[in-house]
C-alpha atoms as a PDB file:
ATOM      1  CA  UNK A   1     -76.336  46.983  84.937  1.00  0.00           C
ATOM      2  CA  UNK A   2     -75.112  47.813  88.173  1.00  0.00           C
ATOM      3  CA  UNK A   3     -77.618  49.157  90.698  1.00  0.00           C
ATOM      4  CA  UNK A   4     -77.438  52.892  91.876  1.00  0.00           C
ATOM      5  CA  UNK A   5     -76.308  53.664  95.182  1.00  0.00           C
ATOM      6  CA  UNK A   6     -79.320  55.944  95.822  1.00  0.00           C
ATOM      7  CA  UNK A   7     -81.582  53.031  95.884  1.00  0.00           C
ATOM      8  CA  UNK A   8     -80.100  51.021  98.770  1.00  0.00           C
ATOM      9  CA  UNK A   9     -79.971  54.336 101.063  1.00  0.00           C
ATOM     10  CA  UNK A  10     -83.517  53.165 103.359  1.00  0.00           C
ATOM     11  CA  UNK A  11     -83.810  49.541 104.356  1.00  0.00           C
ATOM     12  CA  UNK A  12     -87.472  49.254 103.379  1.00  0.00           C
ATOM     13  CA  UNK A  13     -88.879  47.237 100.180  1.00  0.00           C
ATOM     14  CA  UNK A  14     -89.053  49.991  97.146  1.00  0.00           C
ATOM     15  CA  UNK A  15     -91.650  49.492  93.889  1.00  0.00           C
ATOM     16  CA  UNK A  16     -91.249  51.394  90.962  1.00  0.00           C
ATOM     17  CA  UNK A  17     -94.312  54.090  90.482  1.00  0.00           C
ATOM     18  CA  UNK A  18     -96.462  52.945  87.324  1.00  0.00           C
ATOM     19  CA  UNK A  19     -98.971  56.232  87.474  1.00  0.00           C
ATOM     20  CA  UNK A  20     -96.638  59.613  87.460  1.00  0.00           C
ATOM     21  CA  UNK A  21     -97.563  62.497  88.836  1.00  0.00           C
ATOM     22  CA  UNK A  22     -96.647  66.042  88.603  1.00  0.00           C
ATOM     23  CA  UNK A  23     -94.072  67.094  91.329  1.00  0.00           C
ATOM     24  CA  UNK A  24     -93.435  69.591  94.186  1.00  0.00           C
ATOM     25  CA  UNK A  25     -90.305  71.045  95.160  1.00  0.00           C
ATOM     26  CA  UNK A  26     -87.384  68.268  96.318  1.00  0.00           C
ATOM     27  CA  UNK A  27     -88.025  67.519  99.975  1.00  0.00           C
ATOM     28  CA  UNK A  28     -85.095  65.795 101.651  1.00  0.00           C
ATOM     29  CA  UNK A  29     -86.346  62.826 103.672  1.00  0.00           C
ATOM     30  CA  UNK A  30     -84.783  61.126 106.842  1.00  0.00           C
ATOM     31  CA  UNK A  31     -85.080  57.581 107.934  1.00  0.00           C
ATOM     32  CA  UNK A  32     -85.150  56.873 112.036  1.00  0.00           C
ATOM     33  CA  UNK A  33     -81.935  56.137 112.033  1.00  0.00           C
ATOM     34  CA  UNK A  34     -80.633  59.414 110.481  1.00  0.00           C
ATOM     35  CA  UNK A  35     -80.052  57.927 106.495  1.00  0.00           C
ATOM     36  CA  UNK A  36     -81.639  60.342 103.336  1.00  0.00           C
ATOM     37  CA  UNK A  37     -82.710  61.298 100.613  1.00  0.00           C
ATOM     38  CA  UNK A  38     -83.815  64.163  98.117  1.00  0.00           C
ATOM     39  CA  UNK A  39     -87.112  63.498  96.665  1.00  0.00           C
ATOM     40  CA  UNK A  40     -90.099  65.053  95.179  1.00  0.00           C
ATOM     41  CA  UNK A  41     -93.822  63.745  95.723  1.00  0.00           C
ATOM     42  CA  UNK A  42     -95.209  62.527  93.469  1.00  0.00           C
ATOM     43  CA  UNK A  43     -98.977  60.955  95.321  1.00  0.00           C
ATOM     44  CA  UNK A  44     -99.573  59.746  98.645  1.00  0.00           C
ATOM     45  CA  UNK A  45    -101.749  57.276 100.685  1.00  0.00           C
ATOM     46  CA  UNK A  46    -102.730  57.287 104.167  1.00  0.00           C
ATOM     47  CA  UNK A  47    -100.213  54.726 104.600  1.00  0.00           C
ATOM     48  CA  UNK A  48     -97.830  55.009 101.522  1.00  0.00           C
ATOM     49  CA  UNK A  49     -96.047  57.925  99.529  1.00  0.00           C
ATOM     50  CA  UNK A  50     -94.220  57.800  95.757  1.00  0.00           C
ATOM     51  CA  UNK A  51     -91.861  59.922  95.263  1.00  0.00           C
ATOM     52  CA  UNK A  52     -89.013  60.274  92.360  1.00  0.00           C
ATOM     53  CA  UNK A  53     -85.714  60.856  93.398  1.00  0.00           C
ATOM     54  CA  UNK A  54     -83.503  64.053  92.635  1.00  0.00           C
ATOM     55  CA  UNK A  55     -81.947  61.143  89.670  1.00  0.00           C
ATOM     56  CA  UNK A  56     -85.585  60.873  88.487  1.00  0.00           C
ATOM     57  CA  UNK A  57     -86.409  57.077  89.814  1.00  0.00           C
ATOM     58  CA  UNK A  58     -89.943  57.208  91.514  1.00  0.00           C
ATOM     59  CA  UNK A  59     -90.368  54.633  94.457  1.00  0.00           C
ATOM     60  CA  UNK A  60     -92.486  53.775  96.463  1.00  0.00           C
ATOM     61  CA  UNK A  61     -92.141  53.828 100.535  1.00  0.00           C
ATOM     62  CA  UNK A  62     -94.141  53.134 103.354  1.00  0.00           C
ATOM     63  CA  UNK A  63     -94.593  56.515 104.919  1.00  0.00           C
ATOM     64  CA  UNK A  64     -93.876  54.936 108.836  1.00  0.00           C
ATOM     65  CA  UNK A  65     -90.517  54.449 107.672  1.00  0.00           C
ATOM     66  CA  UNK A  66     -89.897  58.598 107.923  1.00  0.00           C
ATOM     67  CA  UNK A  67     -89.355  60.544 110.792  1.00  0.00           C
ATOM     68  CA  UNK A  68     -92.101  62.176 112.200  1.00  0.00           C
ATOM     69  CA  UNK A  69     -91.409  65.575 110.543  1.00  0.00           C
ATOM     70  CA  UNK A  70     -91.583  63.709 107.561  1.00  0.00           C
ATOM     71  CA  UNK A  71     -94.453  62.230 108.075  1.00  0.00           C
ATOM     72  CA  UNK A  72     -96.279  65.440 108.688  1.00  0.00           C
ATOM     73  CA  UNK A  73     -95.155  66.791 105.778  1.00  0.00           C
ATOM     74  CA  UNK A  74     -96.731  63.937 103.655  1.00  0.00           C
ATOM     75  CA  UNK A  75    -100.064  64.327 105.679  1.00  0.00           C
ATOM     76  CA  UNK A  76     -99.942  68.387 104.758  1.00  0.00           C
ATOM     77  CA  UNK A  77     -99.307  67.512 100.984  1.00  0.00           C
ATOM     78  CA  UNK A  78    -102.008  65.394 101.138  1.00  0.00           C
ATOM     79  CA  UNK A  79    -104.175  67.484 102.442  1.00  0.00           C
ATOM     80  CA  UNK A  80    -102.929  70.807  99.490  1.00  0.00           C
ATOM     81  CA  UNK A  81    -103.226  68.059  96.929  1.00  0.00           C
ATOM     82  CA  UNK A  82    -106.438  66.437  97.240  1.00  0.00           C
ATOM     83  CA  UNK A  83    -107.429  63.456  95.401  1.00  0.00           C
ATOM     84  CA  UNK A  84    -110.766  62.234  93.518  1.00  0.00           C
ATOM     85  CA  UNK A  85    -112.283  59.711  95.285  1.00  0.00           C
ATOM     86  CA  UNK A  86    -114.853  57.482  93.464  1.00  0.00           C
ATOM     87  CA  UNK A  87    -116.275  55.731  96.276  1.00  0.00           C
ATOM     88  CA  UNK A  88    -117.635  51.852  96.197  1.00  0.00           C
ATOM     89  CA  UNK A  89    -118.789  50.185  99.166  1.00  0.00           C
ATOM     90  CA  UNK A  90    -120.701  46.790  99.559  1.00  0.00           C
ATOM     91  CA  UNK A  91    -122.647  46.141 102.704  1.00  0.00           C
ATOM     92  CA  UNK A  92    -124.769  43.181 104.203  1.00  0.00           C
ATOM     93  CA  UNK A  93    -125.811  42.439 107.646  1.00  0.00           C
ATOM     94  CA  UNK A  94    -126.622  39.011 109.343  1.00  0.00           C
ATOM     95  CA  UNK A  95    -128.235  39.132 113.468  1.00  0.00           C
ATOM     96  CA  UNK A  96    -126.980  37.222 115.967  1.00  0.00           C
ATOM     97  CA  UNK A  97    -128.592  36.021 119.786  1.00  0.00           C
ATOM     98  CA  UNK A  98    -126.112  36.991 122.593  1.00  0.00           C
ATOM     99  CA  UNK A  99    -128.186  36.010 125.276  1.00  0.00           C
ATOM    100  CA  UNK A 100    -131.860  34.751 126.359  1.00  0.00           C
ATOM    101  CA  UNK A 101    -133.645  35.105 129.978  1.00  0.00           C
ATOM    102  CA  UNK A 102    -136.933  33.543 130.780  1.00  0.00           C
ATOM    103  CA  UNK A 103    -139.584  34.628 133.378  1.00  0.00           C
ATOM    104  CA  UNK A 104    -143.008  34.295 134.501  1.00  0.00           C
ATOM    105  CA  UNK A 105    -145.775  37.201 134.657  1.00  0.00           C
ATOM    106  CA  UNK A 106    -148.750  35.646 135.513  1.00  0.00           C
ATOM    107  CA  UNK A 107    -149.706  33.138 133.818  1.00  0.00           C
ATOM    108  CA  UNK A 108    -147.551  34.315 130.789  1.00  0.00           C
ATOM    109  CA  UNK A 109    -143.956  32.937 129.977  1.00  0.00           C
ATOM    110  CA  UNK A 110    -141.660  35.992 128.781  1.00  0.00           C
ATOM    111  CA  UNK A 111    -138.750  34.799 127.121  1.00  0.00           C
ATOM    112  CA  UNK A 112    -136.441  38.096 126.673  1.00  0.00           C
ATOM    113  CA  UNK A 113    -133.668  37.645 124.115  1.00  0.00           C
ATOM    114  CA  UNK A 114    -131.011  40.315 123.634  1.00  0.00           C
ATOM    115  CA  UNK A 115    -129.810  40.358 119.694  1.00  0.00           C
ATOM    116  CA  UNK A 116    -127.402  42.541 117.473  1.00  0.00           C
ATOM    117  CA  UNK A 117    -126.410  42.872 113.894  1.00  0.00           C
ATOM    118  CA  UNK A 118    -123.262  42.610 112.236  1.00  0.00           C
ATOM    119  CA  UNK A 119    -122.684  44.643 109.428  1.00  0.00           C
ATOM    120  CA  UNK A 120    -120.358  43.434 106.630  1.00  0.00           C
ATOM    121  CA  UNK A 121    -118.497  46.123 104.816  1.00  0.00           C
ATOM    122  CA  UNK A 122    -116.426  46.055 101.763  1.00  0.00           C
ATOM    123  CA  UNK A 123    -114.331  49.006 100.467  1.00  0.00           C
ATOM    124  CA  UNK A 124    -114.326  48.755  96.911  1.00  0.00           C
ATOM    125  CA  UNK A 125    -113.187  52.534  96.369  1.00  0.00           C
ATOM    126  CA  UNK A 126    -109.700  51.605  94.880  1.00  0.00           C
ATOM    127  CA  UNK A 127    -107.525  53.405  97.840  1.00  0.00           C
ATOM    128  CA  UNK A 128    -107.129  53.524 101.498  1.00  0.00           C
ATOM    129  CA  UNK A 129    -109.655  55.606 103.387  1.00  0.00           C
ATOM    130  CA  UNK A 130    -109.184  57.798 106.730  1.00  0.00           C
ATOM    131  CA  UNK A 131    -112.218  58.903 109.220  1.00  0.00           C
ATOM    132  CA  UNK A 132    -114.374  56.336 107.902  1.00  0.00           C
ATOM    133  CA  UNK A 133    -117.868  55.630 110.016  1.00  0.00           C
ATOM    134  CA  UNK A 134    -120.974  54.181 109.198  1.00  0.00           C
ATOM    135  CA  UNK A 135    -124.646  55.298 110.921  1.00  0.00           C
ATOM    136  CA  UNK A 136    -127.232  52.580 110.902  1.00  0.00           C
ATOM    137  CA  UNK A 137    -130.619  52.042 111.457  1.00  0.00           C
ATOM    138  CA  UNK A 138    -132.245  48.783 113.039  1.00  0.00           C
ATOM    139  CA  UNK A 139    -136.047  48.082 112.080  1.00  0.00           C
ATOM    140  CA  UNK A 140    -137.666  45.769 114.220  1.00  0.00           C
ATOM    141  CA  UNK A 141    -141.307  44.911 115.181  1.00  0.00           C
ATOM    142  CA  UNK A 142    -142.155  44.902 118.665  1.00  0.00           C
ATOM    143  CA  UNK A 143    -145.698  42.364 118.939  1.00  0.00           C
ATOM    144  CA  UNK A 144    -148.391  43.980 121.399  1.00  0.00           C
ATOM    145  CA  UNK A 145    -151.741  41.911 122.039  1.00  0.00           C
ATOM    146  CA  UNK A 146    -151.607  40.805 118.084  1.00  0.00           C
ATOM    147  CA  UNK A 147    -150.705  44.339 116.541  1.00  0.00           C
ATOM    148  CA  UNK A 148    -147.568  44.948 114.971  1.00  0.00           C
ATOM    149  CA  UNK A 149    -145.536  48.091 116.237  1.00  0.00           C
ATOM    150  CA  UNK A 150    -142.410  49.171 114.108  1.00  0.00           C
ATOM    151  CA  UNK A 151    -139.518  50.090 116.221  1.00  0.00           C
ATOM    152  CA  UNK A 152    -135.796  51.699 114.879  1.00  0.00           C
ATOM    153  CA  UNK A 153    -132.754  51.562 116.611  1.00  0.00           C
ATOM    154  CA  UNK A 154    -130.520  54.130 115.330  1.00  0.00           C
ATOM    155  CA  UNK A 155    -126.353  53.297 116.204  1.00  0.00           C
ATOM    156  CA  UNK A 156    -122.991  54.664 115.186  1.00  0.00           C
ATOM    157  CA  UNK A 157    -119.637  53.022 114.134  1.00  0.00           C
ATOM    158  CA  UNK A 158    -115.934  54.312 113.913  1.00  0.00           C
ATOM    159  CA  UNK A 159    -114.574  52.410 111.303  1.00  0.00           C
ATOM    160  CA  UNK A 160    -111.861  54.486 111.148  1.00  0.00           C
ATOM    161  CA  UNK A 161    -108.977  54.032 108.546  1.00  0.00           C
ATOM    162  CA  UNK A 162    -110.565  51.373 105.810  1.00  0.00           C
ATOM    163  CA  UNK A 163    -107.648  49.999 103.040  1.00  0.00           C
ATOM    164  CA  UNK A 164    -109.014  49.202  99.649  1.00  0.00           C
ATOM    165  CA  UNK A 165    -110.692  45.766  99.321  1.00  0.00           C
ATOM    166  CA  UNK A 166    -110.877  45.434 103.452  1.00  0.00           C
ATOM    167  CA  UNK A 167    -113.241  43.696 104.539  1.00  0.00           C
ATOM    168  CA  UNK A 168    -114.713  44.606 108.272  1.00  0.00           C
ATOM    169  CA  UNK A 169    -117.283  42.936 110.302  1.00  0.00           C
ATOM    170  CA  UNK A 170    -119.015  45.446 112.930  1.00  0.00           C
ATOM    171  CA  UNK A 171    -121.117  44.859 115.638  1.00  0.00           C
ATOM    172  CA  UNK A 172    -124.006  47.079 116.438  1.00  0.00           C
ATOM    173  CA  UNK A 173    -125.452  47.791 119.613  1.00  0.00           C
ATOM    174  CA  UNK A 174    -127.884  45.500 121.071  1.00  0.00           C
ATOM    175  CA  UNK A 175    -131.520  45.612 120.836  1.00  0.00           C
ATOM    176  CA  UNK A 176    -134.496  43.969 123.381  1.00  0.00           C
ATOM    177  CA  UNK A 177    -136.684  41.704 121.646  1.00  0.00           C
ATOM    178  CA  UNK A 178    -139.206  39.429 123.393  1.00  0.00           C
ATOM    179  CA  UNK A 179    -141.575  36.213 123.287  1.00  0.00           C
ATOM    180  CA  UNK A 180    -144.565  36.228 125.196  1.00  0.00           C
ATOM    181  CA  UNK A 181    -146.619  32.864 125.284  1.00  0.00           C
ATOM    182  CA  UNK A 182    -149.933  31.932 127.316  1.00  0.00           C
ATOM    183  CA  UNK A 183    -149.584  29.121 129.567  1.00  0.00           C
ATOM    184  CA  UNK A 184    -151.932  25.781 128.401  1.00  0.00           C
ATOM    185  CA  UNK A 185    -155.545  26.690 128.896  1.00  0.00           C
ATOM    186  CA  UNK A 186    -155.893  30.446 128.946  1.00  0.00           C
ATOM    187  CA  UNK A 187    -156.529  32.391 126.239  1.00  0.00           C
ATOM    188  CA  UNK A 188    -156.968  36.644 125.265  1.00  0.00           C
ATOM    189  CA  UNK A 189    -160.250  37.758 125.003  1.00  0.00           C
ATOM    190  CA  UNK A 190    -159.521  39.731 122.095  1.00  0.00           C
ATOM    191  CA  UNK A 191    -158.859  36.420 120.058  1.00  0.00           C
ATOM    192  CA  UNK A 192    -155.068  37.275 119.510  1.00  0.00           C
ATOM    193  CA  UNK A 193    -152.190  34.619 118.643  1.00  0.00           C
ATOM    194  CA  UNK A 194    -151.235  33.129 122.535  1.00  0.00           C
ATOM    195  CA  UNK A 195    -147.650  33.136 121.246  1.00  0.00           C
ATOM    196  CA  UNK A 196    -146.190  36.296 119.809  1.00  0.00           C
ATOM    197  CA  UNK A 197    -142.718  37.182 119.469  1.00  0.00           C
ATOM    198  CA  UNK A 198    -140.613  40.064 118.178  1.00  0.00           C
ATOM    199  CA  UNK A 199    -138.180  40.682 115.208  1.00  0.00           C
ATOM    200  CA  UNK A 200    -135.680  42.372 113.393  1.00  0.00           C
ATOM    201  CA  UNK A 201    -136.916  42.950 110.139  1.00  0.00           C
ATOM    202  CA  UNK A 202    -134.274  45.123 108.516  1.00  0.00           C
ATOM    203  CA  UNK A 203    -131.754  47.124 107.996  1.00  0.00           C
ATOM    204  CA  UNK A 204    -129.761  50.081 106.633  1.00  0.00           C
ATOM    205  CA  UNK A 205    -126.063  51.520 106.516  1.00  0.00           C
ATOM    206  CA  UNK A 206    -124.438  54.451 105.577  1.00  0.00           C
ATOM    207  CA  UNK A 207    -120.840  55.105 105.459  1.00  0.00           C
ATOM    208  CA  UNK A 208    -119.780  58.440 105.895  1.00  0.00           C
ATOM    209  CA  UNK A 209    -115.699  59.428 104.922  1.00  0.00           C
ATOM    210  CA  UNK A 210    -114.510  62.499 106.306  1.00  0.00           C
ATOM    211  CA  UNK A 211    -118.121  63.600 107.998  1.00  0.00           C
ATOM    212  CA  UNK A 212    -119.762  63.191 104.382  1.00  0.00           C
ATOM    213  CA  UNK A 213    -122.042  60.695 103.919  1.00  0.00           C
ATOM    214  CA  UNK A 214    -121.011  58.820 100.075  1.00  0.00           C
ATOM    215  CA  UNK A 215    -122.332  55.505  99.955  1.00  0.00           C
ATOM    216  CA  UNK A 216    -126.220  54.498 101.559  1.00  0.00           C
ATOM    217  CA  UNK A 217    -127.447  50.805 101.374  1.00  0.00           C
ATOM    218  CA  UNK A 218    -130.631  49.107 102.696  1.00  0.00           C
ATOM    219  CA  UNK A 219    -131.873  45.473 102.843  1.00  0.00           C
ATOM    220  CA  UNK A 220    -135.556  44.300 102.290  1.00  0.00           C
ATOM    221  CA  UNK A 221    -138.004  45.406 104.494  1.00  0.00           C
ATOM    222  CA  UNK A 222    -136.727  49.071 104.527  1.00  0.00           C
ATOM    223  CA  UNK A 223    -139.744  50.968 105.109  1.00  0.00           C
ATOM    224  CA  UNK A 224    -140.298  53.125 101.234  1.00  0.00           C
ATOM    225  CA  UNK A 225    -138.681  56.351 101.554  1.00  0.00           C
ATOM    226  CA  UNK A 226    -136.145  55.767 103.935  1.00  0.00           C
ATOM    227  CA  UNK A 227    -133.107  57.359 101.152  1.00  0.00           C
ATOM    228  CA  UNK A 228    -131.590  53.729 100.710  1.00  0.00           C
ATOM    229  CA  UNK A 229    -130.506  51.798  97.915  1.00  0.00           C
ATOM    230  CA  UNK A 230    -131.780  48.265  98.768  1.00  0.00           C
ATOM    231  CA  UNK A 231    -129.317  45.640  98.614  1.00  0.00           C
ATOM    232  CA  UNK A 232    -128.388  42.603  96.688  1.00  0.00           C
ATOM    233  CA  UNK A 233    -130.566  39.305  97.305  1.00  0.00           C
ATOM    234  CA  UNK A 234    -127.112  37.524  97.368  1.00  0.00           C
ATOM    235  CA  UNK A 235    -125.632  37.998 101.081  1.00  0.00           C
ATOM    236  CA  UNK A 236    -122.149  38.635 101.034  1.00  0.00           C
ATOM    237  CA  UNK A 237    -121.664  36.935 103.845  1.00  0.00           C
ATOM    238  CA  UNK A 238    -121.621  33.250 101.915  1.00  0.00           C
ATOM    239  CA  UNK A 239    -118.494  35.182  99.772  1.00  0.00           C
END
């Protein structure tokens, strides 16, 4: 069967649609270059709109392949044909040392390290996402003549436009952690450790779409009541 002229009028790879929609009034679309074509909507991606021709064929299209008019009236149909979203994100962090200084107070050593996280997230939500961010929260323990003091760093991230299965690795911003330790022969009178040293202990993300927040994960060590879901034990980092 021979091929129908309509489908060779844009240079751009075409699938067929496999998940119809119900359409809009024919809009007639123009490639860069000045080529057409009459076509309905039938859904649309940030990235990618189906449509079915005025000879019923839907096709698929990357959406950068339009003029800009064209383009902004996908991004208005989008926006007066909202989709359901069932969000699915995975998260994990690991730390990371970017840099150590050493000095001497006294007769203490102070070893100051600078650290930050990187957060590992996975969207599992089944389409591409726009306006995509994720607020996290840094627990660490900050050692003070043998008594513990819990400290949270509190950071934001634009993530911005997240395609389905992606896979991003985000730095945070840095945090101040230190090792104090007593030189050979002295001692605190209290009786506390002469070495004591700092931490990260945890950590927890939330990813926000479109200023809502719709997905909230924490790892152990999340202080009890913090509104997290604590992670897997399995990092996905070794995935």
């Amino acid at each position: 069967m021979n091929t129908p002229a309509y489908l060779s009028i844009f240079s751009f790879s075409l699938f067929i649609s496999l998940t119809p929609v119900d359409a809009d009034t024919p809009h007639l679309f123009t490639s860069p270059d000045g080529r057409t074509l009459e076509a309905e909507i039938l859904s649309a991606t940030p990235d990618r709109v189906s449509l079915k021709t005025t000879a019923g064929v839907p096709i698929v299209a990357p959406i950068n392949k339009f003029r800009p008019a064209d383009q902004a009236f996908i991004a208005q149909w989008r926006k007066d044909h909202p989709v359901a979203i069932r969000y699915k994100f995975a998260a994990d962090y690991t730390k990371s040392k970017v840099s150590s200084t050493k000095r001497k107070s006294n007769n203490t050593e102070v070893t100051t390290e600078i650290w930050e996280c990187n957060m590992k997230i996975i969207n599992e939500s089944g389409q591409t996402l726009e306006g995509v961010t994720a607020d996290y929260v840094i627990y660490y323990d900050q050692m003070d003549r043998g008594n513990k003091i819990s400290q949270t760093k509190v950071g934001k991230a634009e993530l911005g436009v997240m395609k389905a299965q992606q896979q991003l690795v985000v730095k945070t911003d840095t945090v101040s952690l230190s090792t104090t330790l007593l030189e050979g022969g002295f001692y605190y009178t209290d009786g506390t450790k002469t070495r004591q040293k700092d931490s990260i202990s945890a950590m927890q993300i939330n990813i926000n779409h479109d200023g809502k927040k719709v997905f909230s994960w924490s790892s152990s060590g999340v202080p009890k009541g913090a509104g997290a879901t604590e992670g897997s034990k399995s990092s996905l980092f070794d995935k």
